[in-house]
C-alpha atoms as a PDB file:
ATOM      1  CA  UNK A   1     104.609 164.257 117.984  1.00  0.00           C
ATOM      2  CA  UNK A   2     104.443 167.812 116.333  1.00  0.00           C
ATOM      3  CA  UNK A   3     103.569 166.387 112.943  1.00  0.00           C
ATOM      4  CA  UNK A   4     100.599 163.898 114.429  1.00  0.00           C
ATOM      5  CA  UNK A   5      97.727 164.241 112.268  1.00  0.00           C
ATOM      6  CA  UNK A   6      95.815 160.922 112.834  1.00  0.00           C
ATOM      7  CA  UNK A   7      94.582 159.101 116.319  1.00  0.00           C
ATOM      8  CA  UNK A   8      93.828 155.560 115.758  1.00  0.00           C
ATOM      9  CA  UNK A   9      92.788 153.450 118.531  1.00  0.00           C
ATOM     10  CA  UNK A  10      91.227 149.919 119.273  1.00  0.00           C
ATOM     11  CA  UNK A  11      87.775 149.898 120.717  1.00  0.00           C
ATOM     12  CA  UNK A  12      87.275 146.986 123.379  1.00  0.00           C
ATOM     13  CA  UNK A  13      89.639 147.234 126.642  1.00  0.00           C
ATOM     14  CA  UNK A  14      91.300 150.523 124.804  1.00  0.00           C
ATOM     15  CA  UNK A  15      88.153 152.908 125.406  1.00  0.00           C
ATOM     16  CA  UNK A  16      85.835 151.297 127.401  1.00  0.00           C
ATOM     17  CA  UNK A  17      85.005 147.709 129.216  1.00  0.00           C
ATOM     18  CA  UNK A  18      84.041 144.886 126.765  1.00  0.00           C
ATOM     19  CA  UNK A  19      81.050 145.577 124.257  1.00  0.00           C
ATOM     20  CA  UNK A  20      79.749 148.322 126.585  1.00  0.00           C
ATOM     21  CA  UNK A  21      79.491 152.350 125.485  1.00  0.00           C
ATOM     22  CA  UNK A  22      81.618 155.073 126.055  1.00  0.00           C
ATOM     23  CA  UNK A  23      81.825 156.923 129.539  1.00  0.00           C
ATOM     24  CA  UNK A  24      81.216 160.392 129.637  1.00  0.00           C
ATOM     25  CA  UNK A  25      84.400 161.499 130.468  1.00  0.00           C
ATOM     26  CA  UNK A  26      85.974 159.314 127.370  1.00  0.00           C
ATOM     27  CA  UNK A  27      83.377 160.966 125.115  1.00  0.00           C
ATOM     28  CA  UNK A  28      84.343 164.469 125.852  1.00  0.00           C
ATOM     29  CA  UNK A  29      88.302 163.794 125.140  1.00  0.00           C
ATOM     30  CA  UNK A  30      87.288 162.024 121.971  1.00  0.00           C
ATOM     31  CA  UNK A  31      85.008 164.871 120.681  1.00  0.00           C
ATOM     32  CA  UNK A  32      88.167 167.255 121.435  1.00  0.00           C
ATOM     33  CA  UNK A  33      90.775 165.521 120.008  1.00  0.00           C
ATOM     34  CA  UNK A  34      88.533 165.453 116.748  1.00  0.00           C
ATOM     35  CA  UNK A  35      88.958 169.146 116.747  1.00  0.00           C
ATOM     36  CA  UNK A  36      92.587 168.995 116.276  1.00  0.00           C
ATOM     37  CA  UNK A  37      92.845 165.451 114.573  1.00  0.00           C
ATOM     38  CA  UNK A  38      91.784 162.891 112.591  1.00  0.00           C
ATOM     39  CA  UNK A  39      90.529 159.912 114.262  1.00  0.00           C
ATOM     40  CA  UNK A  40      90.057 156.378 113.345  1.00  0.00           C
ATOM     41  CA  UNK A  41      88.440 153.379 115.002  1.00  0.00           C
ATOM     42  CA  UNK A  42      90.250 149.995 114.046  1.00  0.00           C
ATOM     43  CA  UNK A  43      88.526 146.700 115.350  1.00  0.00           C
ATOM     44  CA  UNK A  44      87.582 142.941 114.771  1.00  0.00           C
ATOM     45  CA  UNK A  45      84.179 143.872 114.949  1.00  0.00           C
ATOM     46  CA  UNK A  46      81.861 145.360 112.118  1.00  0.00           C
ATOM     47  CA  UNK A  47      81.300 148.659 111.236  1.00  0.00           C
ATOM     48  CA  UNK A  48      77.771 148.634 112.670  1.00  0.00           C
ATOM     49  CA  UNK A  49      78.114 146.966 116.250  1.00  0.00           C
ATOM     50  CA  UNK A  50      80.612 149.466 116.534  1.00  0.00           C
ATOM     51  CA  UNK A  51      79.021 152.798 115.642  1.00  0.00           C
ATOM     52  CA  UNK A  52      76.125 151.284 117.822  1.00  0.00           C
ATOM     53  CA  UNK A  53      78.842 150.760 120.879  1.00  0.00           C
ATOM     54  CA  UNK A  54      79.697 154.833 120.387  1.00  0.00           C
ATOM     55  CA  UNK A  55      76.778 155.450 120.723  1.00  0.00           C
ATOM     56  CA  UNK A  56      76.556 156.875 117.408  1.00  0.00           C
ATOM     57  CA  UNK A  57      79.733 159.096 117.566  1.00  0.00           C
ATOM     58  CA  UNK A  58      81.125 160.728 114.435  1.00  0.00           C
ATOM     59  CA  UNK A  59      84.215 158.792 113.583  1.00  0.00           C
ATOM     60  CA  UNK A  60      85.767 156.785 110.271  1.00  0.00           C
ATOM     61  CA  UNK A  61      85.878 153.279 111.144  1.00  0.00           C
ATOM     62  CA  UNK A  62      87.857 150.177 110.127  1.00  0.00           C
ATOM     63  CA  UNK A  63      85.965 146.771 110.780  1.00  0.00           C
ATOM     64  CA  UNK A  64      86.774 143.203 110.621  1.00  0.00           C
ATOM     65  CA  UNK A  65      90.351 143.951 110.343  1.00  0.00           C
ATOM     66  CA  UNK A  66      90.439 145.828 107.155  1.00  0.00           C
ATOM     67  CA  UNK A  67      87.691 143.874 105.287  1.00  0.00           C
ATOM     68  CA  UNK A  68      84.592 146.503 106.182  1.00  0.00           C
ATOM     69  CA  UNK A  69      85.541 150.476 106.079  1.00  0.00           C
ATOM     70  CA  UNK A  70      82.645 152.924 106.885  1.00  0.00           C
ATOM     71  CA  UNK A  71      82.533 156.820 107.869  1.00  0.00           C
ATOM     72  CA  UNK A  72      80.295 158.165 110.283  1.00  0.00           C
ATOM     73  CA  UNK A  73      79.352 161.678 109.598  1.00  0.00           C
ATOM     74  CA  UNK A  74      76.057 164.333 110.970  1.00  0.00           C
ATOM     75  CA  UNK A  75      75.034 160.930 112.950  1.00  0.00           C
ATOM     76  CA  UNK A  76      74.754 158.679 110.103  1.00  0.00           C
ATOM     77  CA  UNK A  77      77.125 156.188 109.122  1.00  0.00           C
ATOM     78  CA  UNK A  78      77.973 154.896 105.184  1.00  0.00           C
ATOM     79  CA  UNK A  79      79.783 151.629 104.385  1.00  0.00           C
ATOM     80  CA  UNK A  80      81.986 152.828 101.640  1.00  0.00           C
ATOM     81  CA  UNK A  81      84.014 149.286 101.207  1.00  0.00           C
ATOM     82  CA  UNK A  82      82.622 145.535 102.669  1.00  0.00           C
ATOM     83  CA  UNK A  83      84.934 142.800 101.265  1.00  0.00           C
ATOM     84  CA  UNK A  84      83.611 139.773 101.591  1.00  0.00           C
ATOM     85  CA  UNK A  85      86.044 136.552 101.166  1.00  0.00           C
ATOM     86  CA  UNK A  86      84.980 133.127 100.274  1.00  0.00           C
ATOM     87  CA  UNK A  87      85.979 129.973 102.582  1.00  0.00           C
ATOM     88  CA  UNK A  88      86.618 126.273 101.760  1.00  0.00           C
ATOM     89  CA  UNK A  89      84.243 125.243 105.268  1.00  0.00           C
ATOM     90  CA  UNK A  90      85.686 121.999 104.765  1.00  0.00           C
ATOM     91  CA  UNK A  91      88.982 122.605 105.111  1.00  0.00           C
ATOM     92  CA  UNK A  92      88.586 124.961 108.035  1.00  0.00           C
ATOM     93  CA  UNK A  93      86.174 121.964 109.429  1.00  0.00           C
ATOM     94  CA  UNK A  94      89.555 119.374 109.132  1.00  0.00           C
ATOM     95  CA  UNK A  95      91.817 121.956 110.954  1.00  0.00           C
ATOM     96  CA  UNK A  96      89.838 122.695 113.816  1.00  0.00           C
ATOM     97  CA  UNK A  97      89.298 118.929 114.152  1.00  0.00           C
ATOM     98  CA  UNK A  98      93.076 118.926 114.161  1.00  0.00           C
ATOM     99  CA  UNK A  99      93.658 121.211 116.631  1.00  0.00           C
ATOM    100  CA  UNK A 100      90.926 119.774 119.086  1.00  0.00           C
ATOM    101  CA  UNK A 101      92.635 116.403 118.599  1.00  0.00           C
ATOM    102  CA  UNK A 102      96.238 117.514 119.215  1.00  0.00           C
ATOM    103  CA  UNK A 103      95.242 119.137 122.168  1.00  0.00           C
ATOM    104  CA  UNK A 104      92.445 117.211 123.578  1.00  0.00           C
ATOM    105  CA  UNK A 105      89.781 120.007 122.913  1.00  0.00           C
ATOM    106  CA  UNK A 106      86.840 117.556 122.888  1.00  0.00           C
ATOM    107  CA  UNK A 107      84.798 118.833 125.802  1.00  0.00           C
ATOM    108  CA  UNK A 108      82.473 121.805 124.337  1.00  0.00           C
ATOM    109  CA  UNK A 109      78.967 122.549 123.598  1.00  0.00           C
ATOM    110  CA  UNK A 110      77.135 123.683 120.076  1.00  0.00           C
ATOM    111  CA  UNK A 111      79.477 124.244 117.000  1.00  0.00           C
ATOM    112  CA  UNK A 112      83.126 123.831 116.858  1.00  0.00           C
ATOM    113  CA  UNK A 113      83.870 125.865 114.588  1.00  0.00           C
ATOM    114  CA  UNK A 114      81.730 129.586 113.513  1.00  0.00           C
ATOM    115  CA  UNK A 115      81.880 130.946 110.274  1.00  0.00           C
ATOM    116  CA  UNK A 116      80.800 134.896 109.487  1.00  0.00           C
ATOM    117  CA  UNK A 117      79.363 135.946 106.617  1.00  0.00           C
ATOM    118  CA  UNK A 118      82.306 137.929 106.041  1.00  0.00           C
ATOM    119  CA  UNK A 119      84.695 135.553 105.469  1.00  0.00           C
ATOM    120  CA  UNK A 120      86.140 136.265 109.277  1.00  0.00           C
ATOM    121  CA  UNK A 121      86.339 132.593 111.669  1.00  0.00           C
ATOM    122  CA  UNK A 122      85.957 131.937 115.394  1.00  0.00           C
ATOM    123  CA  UNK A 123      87.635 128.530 116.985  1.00  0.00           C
ATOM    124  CA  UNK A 124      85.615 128.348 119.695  1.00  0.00           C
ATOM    125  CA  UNK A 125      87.361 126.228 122.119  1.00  0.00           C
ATOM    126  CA  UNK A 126      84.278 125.712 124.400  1.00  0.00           C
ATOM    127  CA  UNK A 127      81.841 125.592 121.432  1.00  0.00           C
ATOM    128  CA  UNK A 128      78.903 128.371 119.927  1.00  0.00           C
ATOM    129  CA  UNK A 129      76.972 127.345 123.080  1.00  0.00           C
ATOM    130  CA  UNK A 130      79.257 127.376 126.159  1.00  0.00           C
ATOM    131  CA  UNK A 131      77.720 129.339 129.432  1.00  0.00           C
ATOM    132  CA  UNK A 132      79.226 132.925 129.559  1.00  0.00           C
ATOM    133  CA  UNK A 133      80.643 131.966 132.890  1.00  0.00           C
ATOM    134  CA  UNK A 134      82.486 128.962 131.768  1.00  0.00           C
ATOM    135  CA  UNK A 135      84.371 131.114 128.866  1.00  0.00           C
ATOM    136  CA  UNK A 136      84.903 133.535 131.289  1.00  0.00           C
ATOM    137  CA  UNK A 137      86.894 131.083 133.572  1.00  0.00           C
ATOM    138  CA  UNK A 138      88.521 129.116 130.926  1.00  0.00           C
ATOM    139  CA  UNK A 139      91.356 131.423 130.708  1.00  0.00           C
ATOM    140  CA  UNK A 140      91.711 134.935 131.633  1.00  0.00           C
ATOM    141  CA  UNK A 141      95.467 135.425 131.699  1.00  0.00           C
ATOM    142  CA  UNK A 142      95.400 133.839 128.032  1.00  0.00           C
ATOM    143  CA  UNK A 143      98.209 131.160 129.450  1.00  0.00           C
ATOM    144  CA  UNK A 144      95.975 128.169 128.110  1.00  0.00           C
ATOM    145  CA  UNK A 145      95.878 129.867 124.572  1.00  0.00           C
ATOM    146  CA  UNK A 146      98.915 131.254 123.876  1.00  0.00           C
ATOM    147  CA  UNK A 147     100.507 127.925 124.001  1.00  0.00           C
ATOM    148  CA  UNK A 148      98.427 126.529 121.690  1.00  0.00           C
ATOM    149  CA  UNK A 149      99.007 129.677 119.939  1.00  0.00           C
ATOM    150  CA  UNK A 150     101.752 128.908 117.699  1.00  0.00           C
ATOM    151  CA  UNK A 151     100.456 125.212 116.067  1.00  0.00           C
ATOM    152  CA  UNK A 152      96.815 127.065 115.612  1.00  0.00           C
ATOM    153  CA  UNK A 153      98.997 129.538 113.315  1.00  0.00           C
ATOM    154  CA  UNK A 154     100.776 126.544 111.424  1.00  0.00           C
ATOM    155  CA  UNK A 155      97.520 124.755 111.043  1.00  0.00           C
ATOM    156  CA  UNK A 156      95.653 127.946 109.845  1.00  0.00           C
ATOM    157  CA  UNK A 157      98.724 129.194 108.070  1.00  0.00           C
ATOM    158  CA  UNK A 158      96.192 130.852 104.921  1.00  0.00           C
ATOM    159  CA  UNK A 159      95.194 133.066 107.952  1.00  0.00           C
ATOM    160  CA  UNK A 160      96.131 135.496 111.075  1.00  0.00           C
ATOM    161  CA  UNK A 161      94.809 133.941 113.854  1.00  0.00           C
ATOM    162  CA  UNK A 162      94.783 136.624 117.320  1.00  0.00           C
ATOM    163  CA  UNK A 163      93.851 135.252 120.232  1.00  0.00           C
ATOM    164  CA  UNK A 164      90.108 136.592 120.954  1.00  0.00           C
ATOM    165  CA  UNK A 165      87.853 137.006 123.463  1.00  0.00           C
ATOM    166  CA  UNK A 166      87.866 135.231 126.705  1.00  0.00           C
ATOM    167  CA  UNK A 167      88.115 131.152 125.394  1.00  0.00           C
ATOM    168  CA  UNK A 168      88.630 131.235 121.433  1.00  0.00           C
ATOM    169  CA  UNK A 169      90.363 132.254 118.751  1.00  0.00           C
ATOM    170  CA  UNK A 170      89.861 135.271 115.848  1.00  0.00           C
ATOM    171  CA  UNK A 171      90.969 133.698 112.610  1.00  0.00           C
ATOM    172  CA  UNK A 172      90.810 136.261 109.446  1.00  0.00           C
ATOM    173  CA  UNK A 173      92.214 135.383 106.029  1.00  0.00           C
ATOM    174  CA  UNK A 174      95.456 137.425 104.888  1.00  0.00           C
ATOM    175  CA  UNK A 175      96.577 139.728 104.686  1.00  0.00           C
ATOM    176  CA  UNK A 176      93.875 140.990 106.842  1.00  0.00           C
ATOM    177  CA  UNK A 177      94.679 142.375 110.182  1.00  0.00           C
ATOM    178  CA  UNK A 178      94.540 145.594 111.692  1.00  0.00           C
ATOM    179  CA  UNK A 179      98.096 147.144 110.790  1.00  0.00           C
ATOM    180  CA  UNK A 180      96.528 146.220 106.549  1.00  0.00           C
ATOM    181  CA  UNK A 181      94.012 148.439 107.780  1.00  0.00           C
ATOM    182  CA  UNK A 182      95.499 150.891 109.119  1.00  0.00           C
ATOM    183  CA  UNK A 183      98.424 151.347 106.511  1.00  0.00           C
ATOM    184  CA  UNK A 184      95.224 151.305 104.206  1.00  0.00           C
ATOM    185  CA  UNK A 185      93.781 153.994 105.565  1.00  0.00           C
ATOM    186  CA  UNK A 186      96.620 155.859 105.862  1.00  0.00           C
ATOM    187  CA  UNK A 187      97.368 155.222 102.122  1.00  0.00           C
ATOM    188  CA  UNK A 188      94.039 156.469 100.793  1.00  0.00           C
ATOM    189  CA  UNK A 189      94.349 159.498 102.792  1.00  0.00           C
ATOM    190  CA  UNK A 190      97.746 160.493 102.134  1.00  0.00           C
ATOM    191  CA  UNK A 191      99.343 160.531 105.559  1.00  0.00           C
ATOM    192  CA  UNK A 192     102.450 158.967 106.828  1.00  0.00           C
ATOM    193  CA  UNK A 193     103.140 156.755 109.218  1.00  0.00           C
ATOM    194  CA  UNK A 194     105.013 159.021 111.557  1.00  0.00           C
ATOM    195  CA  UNK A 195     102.298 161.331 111.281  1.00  0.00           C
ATOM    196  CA  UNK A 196      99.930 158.249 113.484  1.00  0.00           C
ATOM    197  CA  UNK A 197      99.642 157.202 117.009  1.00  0.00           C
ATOM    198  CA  UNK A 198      97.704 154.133 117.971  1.00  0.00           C
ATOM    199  CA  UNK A 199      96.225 153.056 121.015  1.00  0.00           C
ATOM    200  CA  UNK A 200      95.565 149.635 121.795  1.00  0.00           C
ATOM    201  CA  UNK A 201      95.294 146.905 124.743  1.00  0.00           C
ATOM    202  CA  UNK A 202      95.828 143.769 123.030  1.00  0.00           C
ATOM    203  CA  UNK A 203      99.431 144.331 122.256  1.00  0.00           C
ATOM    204  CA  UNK A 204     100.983 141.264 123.874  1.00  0.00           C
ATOM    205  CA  UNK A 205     101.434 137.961 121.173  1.00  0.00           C
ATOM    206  CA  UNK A 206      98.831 136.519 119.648  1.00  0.00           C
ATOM    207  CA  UNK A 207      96.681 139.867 120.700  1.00  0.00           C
ATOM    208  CA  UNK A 208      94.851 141.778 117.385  1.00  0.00           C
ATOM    209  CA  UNK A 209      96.808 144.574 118.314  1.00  0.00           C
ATOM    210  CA  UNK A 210     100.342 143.498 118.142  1.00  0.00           C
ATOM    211  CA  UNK A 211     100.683 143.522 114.902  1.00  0.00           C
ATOM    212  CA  UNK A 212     100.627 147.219 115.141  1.00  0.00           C
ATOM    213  CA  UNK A 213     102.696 147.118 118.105  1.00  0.00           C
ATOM    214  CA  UNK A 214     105.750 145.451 116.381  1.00  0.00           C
ATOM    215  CA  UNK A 215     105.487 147.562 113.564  1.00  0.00           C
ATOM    216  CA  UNK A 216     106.685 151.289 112.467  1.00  0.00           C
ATOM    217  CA  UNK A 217     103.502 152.899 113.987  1.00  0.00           C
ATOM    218  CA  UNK A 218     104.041 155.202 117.350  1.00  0.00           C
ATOM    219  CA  UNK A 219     101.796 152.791 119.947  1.00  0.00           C
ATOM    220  CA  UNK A 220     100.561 153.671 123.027  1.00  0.00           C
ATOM    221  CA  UNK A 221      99.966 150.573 125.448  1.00  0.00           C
ATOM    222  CA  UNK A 222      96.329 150.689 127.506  1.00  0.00           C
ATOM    223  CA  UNK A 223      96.273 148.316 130.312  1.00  0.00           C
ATOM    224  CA  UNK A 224      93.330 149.830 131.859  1.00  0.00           C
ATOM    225  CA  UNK A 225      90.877 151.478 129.712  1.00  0.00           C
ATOM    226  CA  UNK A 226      89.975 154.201 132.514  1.00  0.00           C
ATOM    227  CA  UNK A 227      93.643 155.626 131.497  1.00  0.00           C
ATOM    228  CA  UNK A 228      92.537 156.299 128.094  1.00  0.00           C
ATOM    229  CA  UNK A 229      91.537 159.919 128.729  1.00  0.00           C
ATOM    230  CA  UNK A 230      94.675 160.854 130.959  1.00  0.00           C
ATOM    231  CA  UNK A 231      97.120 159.438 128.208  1.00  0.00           C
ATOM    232  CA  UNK A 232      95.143 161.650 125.421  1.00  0.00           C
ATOM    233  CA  UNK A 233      94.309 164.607 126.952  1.00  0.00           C
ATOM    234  CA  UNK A 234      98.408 164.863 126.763  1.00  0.00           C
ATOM    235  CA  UNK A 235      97.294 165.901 123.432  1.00  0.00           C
ATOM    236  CA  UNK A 236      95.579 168.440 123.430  1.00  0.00           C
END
């Protein structure tokens, strides 16, 4: 790509294991590439648990799929946009019940349902309060989820729904997802889309990155997130 001028990427499973901080190695590509590019975080996550994750690394970042933007710069980071949408709690209430009734999802502990202050949604299948090794067994190949994948999206059909973390589902109003935010970006900063490359894990359906995937944006698929610095030192 001769006319790349901007690397996006995805955070979790893209540049390092989940919620843990960058490696050395992955550090010293990113602070190279920034000498030749632009470079742009996009995640579920907010702006802040993020810049925390890198450890403080100068970057722009996109959070909570296009709803929080904030840029990083001399160690300090700004939020320069936070939407914040309202939600009916009761109606999201009835459709989880829905869904847990359809497919038998009784059997789970605390809430069943978790609402964030940004306007964002978790359908917890195991509940707020399930042991970290039960969600961690529940279903790691994502076979259990993806197909209930397609009835959670006609039940929560004033939303994207991605299928997040290790036992529930990411549910953000529309048009929020990460290709809003990235054409967003890429809007406000003049640059084209063949001028982008994106790397993500989460590329298969009902993953947070697909949407990206399946779209006009030049994608480069992480399966291990040890391969991120081989795949971008290409680019230097």
């Amino acid at each position: 790509m001769n006319n790349l001028r901007l690397i996006a990427m995805d955070m979790d499973g893209t540049l390092t294991q989940h919620k843990s901080p960058l490696d050395s190695e992955c550090r010293s590509v990113l602070e190279k590439l920034r000498e030749k590019y632009k470079l742009l975080m996009v995640c579920a996550g907010g702006c802040d648990r993020v810049y925390n994750q890198l450890e403080h690394f100068d970057i722009d970042i996109s959070g909570f799929y296009g709803m929080q933007f904030g840029k990083v710069q001399d160690g300090v980071l700004t939020i320069r946009e936070s939407v914040i949408e309202k939600t009916d709690k009761d109606k999201v209430t009835a459709c989880a019940e829905q869904i847990r009734n359809e497919f038998g999802l009784h059997d789970y502990v605390g809430d069943a349902v978790e609402f964030h202050d940004s306007g964002l949604i978790t359908f917890p299948i195991l509940g707020t309060k399930a042991k970290l090794d039960d969600k961690l067994a529940y279903d790691p190949d994502r076979a259990k989820r993806r197909a209930y994948y397609d009835r959670v999206c006609e039940i929560f059909a004033d939303y994207n729904v991605f299928i997040g973390g290790t036992s529930s589902f990411d549910i953000a109003p529309k048009p929020y997802n990460k290709l809003y935010a990235l054409k967003k970006y890429l809007d406000e900063n003049n640059i084209a889309s063949d001028e982008v490359l994106f790397f993500g894990d989460d590329y298969g359906v009902g993953g947070n990155d697909n949407c990206v995937f399946e779209s006009d944006i030049e994608f480069v698929k992480i399966d291990n997130y040890r391969d991120f610095p081989k795949y971008a030192t290409e680019l230097l």
